[in-house]
PDB file of N, CA and C in Angstrom:
ATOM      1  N   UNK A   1      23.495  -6.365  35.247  1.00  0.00           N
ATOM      2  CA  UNK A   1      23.630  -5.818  33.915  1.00  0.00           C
ATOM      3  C   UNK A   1      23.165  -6.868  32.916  1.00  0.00           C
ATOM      4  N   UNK A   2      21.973  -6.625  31.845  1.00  0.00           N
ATOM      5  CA  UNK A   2      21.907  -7.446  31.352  1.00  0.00           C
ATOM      6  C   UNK A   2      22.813  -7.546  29.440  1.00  0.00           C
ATOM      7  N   UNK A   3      22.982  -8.567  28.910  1.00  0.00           N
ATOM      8  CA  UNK A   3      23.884  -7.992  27.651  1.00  0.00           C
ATOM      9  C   UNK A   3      22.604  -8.843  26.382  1.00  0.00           C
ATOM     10  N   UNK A   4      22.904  -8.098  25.419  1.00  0.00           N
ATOM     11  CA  UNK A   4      22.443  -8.403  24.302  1.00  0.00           C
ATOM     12  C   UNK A   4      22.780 -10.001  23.936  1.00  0.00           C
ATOM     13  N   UNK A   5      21.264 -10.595  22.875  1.00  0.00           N
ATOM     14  CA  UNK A   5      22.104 -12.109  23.136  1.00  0.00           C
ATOM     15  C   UNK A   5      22.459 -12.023  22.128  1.00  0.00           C
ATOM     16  N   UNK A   6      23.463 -13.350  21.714  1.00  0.00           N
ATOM     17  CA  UNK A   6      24.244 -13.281  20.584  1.00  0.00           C
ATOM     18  C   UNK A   6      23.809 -13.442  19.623  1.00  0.00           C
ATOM     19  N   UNK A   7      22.565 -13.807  19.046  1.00  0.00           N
ATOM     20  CA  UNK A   7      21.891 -13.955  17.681  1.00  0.00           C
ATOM     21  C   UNK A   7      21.405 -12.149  17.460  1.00  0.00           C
ATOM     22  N   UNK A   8      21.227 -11.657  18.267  1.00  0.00           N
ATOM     23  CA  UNK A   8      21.024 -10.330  18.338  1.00  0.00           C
ATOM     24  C   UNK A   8      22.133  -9.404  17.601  1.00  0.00           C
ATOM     25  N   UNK A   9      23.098  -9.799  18.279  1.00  0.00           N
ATOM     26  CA  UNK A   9      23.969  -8.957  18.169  1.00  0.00           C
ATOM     27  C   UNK A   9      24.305  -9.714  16.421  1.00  0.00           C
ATOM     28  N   UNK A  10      24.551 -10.816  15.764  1.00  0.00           N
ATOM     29  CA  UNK A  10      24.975 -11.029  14.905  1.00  0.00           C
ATOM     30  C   UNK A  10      23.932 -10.822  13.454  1.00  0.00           C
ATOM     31  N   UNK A  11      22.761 -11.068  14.164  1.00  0.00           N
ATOM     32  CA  UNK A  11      21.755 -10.098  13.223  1.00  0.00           C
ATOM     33  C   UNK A  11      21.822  -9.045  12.763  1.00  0.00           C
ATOM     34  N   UNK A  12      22.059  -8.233  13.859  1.00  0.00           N
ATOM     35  CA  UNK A  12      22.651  -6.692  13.509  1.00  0.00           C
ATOM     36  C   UNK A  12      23.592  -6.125  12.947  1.00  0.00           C
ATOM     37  N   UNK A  13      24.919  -7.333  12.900  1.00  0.00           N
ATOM     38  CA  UNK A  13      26.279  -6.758  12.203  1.00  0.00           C
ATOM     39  C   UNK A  13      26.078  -7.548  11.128  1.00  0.00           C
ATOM     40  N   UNK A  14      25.058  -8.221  10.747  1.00  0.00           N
ATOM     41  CA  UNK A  14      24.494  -8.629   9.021  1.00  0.00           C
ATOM     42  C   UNK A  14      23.967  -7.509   8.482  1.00  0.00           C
ATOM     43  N   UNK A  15      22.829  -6.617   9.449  1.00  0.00           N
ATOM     44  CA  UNK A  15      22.448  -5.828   8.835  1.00  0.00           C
ATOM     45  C   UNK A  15      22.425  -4.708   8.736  1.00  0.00           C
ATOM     46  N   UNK A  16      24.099  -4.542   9.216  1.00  0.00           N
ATOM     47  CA  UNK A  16      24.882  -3.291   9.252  1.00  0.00           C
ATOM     48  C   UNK A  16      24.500  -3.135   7.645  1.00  0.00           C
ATOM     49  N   UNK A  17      24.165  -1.675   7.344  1.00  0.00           N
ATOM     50  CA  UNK A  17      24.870  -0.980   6.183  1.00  0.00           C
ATOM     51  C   UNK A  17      23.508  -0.770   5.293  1.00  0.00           C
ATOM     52  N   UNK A  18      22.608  -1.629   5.802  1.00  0.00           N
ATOM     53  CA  UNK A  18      21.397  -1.735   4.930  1.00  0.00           C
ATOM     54  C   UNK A  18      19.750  -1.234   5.569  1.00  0.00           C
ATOM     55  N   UNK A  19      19.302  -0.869   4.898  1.00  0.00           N
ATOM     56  CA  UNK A  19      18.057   0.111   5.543  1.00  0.00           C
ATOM     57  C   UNK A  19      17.067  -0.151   4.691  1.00  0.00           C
ATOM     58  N   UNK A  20      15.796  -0.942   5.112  1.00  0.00           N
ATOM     59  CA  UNK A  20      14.633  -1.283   4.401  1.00  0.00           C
ATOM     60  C   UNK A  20      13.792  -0.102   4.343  1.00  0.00           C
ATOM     61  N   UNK A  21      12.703   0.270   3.697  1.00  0.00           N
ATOM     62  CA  UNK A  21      11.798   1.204   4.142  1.00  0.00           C
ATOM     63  C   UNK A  21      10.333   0.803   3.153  1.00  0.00           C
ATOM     64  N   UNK A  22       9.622   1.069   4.137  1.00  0.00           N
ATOM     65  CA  UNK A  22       7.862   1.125   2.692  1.00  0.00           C
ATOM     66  C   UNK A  22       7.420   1.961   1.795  1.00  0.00           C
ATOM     67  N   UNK A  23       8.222   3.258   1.764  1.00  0.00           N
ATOM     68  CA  UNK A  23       8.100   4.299   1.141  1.00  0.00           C
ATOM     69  C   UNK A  23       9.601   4.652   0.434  1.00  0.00           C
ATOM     70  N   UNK A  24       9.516   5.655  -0.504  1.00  0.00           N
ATOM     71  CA  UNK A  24      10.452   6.574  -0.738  1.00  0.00           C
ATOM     72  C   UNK A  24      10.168   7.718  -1.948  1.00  0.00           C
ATOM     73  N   UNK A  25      10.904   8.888  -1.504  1.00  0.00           N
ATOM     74  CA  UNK A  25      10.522  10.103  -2.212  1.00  0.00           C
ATOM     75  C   UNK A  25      11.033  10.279  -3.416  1.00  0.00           C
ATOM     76  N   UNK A  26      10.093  10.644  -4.734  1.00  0.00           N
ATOM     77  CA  UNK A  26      10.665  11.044  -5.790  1.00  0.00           C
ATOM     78  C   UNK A  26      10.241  12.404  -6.115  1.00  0.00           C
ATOM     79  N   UNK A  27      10.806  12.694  -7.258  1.00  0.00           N
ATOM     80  CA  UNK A  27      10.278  14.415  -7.913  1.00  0.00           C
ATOM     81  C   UNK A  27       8.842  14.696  -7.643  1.00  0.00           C
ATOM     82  N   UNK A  28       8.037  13.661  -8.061  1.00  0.00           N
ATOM     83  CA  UNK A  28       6.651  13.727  -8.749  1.00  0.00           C
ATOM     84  C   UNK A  28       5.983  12.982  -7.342  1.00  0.00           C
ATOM     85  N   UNK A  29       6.573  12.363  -6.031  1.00  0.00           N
ATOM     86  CA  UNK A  29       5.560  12.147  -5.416  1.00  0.00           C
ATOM     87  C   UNK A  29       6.474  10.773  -4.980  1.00  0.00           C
ATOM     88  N   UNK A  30       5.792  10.614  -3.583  1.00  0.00           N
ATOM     89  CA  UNK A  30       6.048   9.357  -2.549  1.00  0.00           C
ATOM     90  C   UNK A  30       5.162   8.115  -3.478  1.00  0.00           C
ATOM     91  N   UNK A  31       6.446   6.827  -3.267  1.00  0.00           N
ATOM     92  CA  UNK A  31       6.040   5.582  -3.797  1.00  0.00           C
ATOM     93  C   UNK A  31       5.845   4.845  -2.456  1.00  0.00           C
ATOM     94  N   UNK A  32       5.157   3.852  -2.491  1.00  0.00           N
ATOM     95  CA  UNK A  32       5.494   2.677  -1.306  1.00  0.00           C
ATOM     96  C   UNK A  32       4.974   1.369  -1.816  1.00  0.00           C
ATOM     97  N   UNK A  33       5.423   0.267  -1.012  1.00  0.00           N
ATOM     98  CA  UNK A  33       5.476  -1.097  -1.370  1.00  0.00           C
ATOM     99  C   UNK A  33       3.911  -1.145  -2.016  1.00  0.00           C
ATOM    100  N   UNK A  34       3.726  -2.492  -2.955  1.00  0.00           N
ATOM    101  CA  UNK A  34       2.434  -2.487  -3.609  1.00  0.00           C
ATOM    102  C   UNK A  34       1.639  -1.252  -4.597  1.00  0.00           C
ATOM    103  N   UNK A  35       3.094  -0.675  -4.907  1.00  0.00           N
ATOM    104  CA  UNK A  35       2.799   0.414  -6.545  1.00  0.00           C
ATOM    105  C   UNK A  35       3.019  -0.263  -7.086  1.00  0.00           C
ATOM    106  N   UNK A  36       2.404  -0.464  -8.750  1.00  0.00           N
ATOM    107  CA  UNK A  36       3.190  -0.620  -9.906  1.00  0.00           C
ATOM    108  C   UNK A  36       3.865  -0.496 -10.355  1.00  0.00           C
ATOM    109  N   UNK A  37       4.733  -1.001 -11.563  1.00  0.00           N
ATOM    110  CA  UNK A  37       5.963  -0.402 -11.786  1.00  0.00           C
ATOM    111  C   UNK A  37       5.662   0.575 -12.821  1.00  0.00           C
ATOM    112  N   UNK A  38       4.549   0.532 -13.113  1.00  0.00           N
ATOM    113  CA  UNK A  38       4.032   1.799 -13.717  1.00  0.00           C
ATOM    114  C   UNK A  38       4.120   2.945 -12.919  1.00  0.00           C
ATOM    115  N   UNK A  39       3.351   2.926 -12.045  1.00  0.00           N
ATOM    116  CA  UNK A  39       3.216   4.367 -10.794  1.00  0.00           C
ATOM    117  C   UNK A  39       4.842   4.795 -10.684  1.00  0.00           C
ATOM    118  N   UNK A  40       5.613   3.913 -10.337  1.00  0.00           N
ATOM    119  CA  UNK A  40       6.980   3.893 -10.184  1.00  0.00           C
ATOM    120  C   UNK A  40       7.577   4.908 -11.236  1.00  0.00           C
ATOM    121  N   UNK A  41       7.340   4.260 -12.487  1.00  0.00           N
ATOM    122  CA  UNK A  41       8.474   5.093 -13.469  1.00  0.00           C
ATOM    123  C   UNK A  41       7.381   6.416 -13.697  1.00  0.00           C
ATOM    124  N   UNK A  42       6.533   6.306 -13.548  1.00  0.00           N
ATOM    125  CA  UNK A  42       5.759   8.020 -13.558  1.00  0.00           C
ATOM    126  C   UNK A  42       6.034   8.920 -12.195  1.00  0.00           C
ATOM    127  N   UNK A  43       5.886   8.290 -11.365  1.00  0.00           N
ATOM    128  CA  UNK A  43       6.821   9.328 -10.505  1.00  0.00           C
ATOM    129  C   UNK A  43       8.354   9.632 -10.084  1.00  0.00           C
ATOM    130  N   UNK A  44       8.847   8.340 -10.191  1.00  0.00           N
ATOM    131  CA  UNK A  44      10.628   7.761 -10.363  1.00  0.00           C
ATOM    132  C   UNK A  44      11.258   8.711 -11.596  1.00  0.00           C
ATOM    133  N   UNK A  45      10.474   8.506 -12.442  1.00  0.00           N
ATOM    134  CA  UNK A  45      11.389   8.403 -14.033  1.00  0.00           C
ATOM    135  C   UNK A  45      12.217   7.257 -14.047  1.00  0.00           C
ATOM    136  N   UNK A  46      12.807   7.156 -15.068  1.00  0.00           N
ATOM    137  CA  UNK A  46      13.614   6.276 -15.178  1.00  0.00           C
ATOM    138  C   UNK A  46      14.829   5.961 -14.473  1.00  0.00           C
ATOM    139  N   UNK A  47      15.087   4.257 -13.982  1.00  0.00           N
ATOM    140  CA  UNK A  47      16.270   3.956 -13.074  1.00  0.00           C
ATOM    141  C   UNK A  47      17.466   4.193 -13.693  1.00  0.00           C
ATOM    142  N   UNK A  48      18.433   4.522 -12.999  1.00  0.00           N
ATOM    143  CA  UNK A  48      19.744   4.366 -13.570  1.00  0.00           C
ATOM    144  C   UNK A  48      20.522   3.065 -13.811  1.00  0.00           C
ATOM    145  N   UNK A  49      19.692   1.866 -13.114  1.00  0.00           N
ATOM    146  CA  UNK A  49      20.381   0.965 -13.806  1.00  0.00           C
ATOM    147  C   UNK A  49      19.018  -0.096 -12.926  1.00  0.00           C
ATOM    148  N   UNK A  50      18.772  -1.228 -14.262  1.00  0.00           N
ATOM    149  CA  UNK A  50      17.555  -2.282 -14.089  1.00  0.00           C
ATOM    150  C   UNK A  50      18.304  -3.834 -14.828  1.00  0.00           C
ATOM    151  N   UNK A  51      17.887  -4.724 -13.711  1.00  0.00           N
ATOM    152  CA  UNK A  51      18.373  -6.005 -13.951  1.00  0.00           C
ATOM    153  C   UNK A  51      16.433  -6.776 -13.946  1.00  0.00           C
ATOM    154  N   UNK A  52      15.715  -7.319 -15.231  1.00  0.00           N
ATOM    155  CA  UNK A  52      14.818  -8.000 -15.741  1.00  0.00           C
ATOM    156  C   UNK A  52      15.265 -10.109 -15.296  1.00  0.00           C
ATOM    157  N   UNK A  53      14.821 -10.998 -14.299  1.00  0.00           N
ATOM    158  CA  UNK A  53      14.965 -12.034 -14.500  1.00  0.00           C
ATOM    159  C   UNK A  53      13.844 -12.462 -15.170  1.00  0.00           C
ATOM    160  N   UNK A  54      13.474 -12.627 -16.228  1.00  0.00           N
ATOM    161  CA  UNK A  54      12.117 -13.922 -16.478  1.00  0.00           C
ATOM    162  C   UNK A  54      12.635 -15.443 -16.078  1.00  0.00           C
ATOM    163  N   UNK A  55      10.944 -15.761 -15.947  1.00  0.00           N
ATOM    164  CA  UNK A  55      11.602 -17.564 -15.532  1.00  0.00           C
ATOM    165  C   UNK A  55      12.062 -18.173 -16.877  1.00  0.00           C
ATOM    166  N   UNK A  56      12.426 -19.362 -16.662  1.00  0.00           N
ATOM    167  CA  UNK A  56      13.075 -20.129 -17.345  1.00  0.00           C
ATOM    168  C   UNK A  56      12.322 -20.957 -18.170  1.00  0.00           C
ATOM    169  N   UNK A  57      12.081 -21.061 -19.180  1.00  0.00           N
ATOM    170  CA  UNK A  57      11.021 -21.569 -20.295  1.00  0.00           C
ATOM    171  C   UNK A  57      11.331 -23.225 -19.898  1.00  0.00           C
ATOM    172  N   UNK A  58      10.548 -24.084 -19.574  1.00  0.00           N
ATOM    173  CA  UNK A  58      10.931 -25.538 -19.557  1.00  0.00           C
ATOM    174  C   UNK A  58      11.727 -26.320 -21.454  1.00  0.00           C
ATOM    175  N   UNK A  59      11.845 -27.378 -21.017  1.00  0.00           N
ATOM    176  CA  UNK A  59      12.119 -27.758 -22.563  1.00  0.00           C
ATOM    177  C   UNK A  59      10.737 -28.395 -23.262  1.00  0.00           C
ATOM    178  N   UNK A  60       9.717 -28.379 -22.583  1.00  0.00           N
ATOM    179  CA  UNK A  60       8.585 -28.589 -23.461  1.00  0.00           C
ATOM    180  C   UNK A  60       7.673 -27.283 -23.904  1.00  0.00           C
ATOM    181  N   UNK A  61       8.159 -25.698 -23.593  1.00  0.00           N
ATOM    182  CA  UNK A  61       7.781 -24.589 -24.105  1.00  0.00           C
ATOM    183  C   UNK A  61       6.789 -24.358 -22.894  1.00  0.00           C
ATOM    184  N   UNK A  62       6.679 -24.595 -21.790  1.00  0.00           N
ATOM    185  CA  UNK A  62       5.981 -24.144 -21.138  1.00  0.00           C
ATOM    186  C   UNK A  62       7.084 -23.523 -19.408  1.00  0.00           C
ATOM    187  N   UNK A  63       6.053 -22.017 -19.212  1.00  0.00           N
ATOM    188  CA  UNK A  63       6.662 -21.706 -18.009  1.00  0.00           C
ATOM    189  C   UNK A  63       6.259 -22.411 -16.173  1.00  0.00           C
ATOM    190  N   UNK A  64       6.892 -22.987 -16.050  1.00  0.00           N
ATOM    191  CA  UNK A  64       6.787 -23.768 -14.737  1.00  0.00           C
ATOM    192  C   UNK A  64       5.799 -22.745 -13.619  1.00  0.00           C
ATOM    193  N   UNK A  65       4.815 -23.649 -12.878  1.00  0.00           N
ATOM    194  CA  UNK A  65       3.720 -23.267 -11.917  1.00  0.00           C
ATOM    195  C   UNK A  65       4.510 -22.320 -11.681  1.00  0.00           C
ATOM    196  N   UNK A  66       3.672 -21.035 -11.350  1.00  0.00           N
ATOM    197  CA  UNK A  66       4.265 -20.065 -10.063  1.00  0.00           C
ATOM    198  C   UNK A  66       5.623 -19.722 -10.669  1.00  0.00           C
ATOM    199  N   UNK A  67       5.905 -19.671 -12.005  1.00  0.00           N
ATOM    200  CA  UNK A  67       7.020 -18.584 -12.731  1.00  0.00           C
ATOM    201  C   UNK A  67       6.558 -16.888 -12.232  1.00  0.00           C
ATOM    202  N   UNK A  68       7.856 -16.397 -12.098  1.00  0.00           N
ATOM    203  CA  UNK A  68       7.180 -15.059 -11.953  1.00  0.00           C
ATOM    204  C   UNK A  68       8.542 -14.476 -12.533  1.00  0.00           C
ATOM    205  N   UNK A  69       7.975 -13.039 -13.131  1.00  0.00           N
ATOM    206  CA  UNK A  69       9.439 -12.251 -13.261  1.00  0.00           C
ATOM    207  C   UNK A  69       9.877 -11.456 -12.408  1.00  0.00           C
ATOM    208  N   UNK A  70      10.958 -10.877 -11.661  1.00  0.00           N
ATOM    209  CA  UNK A  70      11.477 -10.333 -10.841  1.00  0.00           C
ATOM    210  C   UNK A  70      12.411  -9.053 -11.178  1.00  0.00           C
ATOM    211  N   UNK A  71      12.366  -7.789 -11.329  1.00  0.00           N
ATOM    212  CA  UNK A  71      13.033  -6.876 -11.400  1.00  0.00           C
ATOM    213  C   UNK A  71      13.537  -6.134 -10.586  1.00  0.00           C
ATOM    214  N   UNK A  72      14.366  -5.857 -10.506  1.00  0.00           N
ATOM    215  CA  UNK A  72      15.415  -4.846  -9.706  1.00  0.00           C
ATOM    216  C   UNK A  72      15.946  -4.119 -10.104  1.00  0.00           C
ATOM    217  N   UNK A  73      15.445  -2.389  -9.907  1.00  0.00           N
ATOM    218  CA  UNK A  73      15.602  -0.612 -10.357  1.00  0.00           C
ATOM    219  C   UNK A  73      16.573  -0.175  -9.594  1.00  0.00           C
ATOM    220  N   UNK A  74      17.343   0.169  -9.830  1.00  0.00           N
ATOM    221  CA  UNK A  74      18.382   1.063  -8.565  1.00  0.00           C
ATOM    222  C   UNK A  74      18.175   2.862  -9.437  1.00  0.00           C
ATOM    223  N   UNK A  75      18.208   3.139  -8.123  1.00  0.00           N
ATOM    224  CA  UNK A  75      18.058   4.726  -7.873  1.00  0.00           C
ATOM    225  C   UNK A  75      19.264   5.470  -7.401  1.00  0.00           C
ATOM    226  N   UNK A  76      19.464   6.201  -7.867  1.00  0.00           N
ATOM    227  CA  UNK A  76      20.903   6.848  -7.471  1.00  0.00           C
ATOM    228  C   UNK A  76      21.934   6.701  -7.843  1.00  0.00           C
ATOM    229  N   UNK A  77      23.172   8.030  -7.460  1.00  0.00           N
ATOM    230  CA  UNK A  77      23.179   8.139  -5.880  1.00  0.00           C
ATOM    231  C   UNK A  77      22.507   9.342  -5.645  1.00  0.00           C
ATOM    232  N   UNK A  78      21.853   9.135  -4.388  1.00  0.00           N
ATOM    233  CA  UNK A  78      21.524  10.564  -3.850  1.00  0.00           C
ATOM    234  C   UNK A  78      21.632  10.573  -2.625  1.00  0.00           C
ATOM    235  N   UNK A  79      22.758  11.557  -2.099  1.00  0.00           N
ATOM    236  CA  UNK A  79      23.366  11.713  -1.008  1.00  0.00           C
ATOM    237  C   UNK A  79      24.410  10.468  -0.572  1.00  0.00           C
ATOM    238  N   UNK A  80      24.948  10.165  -1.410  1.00  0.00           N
ATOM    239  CA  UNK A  80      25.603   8.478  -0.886  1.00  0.00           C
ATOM    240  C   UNK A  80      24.958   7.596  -1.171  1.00  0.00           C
ATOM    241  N   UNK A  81      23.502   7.320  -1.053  1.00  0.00           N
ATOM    242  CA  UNK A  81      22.829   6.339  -1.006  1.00  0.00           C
ATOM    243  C   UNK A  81      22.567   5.972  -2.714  1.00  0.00           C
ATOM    244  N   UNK A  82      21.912   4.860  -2.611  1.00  0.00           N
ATOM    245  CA  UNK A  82      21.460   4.074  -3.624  1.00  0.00           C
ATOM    246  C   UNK A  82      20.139   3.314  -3.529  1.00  0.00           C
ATOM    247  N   UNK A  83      18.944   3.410  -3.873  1.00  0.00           N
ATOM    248  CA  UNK A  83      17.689   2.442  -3.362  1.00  0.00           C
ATOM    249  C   UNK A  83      17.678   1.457  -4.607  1.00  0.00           C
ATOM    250  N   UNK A  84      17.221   0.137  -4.168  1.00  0.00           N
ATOM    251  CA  UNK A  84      17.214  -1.149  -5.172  1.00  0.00           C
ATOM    252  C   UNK A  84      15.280  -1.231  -4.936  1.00  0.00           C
ATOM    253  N   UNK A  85      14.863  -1.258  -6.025  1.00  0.00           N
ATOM    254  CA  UNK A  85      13.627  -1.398  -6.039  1.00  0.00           C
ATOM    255  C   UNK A  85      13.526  -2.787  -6.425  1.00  0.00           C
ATOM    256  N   UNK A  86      12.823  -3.844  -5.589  1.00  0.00           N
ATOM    257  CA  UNK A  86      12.029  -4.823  -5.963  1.00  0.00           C
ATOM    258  C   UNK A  86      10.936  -4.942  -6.827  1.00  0.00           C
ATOM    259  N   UNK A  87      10.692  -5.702  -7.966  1.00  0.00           N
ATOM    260  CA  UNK A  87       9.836  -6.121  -8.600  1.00  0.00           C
ATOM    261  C   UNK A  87       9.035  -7.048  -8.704  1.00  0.00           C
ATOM    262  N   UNK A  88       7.902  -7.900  -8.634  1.00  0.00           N
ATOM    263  CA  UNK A  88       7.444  -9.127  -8.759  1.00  0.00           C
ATOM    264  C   UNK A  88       6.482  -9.330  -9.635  1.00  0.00           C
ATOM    265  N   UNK A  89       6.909  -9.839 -10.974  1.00  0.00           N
ATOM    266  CA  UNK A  89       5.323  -9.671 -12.010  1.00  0.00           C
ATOM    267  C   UNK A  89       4.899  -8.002 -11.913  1.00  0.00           C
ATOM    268  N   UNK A  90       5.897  -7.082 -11.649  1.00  0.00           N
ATOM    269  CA  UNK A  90       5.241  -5.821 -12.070  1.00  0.00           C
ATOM    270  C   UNK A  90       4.751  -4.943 -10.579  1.00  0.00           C
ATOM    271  N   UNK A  91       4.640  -5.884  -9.523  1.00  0.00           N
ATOM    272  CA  UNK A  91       3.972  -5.129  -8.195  1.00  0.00           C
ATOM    273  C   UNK A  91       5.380  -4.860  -7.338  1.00  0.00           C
ATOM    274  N   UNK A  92       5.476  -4.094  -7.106  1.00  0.00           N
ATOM    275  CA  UNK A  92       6.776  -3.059  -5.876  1.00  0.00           C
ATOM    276  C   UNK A  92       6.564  -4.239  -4.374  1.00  0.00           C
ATOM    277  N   UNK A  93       7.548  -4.993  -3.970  1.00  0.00           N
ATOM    278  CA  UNK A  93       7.532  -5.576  -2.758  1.00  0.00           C
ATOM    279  C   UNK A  93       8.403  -5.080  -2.058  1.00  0.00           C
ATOM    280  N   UNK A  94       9.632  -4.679  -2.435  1.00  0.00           N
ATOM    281  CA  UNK A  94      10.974  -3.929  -1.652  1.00  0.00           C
ATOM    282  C   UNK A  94      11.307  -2.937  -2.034  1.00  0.00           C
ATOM    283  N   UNK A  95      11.718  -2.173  -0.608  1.00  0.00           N
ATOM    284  CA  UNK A  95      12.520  -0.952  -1.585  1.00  0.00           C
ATOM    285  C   UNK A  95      13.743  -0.869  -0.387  1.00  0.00           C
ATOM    286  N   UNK A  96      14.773  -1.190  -0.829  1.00  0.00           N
ATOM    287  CA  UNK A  96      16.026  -1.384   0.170  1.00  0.00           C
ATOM    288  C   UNK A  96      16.741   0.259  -0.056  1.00  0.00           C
ATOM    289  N   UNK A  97      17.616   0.776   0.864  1.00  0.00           N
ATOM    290  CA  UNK A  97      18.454   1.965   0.742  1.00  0.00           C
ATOM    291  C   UNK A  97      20.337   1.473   0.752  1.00  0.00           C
ATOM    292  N   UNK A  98      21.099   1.077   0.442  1.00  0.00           N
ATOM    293  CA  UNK A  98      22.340   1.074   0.587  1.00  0.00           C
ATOM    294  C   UNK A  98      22.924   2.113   0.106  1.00  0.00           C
ATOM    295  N   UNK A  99      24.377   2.151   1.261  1.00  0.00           N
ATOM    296  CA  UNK A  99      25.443   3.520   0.874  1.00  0.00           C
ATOM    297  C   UNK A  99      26.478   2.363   0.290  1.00  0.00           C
ATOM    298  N   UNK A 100      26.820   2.525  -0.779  1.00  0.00           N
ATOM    299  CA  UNK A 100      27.784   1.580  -1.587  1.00  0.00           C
ATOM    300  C   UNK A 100      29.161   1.650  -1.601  1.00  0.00           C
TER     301      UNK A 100
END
């Protein structure tokens, strides 16, 4: 009998509860990773709730190499679930599903 090894198994009860995907369905039409967040809110509409990080302005007025802004859209609920949309400078990299 062989058994699951243990990084296996503890991987998995990390990533109990959470469900990645490259796509997901709205009113107006399927999004997937590498839309805009334009394409997004034209087929999305608007999130029910959005967290904006910009980087951090240095103290000499300039934004540090490789600043980027990062947003995160949540969708829902629909059906239980909730999707967190990733942002990066505006391009879709994640789209996670959690039941909350």
């Amino acid at each position: 009998m062989k058994f699951a090894s243990p990084i296996f198994l503890i991987s998995a009860l990390l990533g109990a509860g959470q469900t990645y995907a490259e796509t997901m369905r709205c009113n107006e039409g399927i999004i997937a990773t590498g839309a805009s967040s334009y394409e997004v809110l034209t087929k999305c509409g608007e999130p029910s709730d959005k967290e904006v990080v910009n980087p951090t302005v240095q103290p000499d007025g300039n934004l540090p190499r490789g600043a980027v802004t990062v947003e995160t859209w949540v969708y829902g609920p629909n059906n239980g679930a909730h999707n967190f949309l990733r942002f990066i400078d505006g391009k879709l990299v994640k789209i996670e599903t959690r039941r909350l």
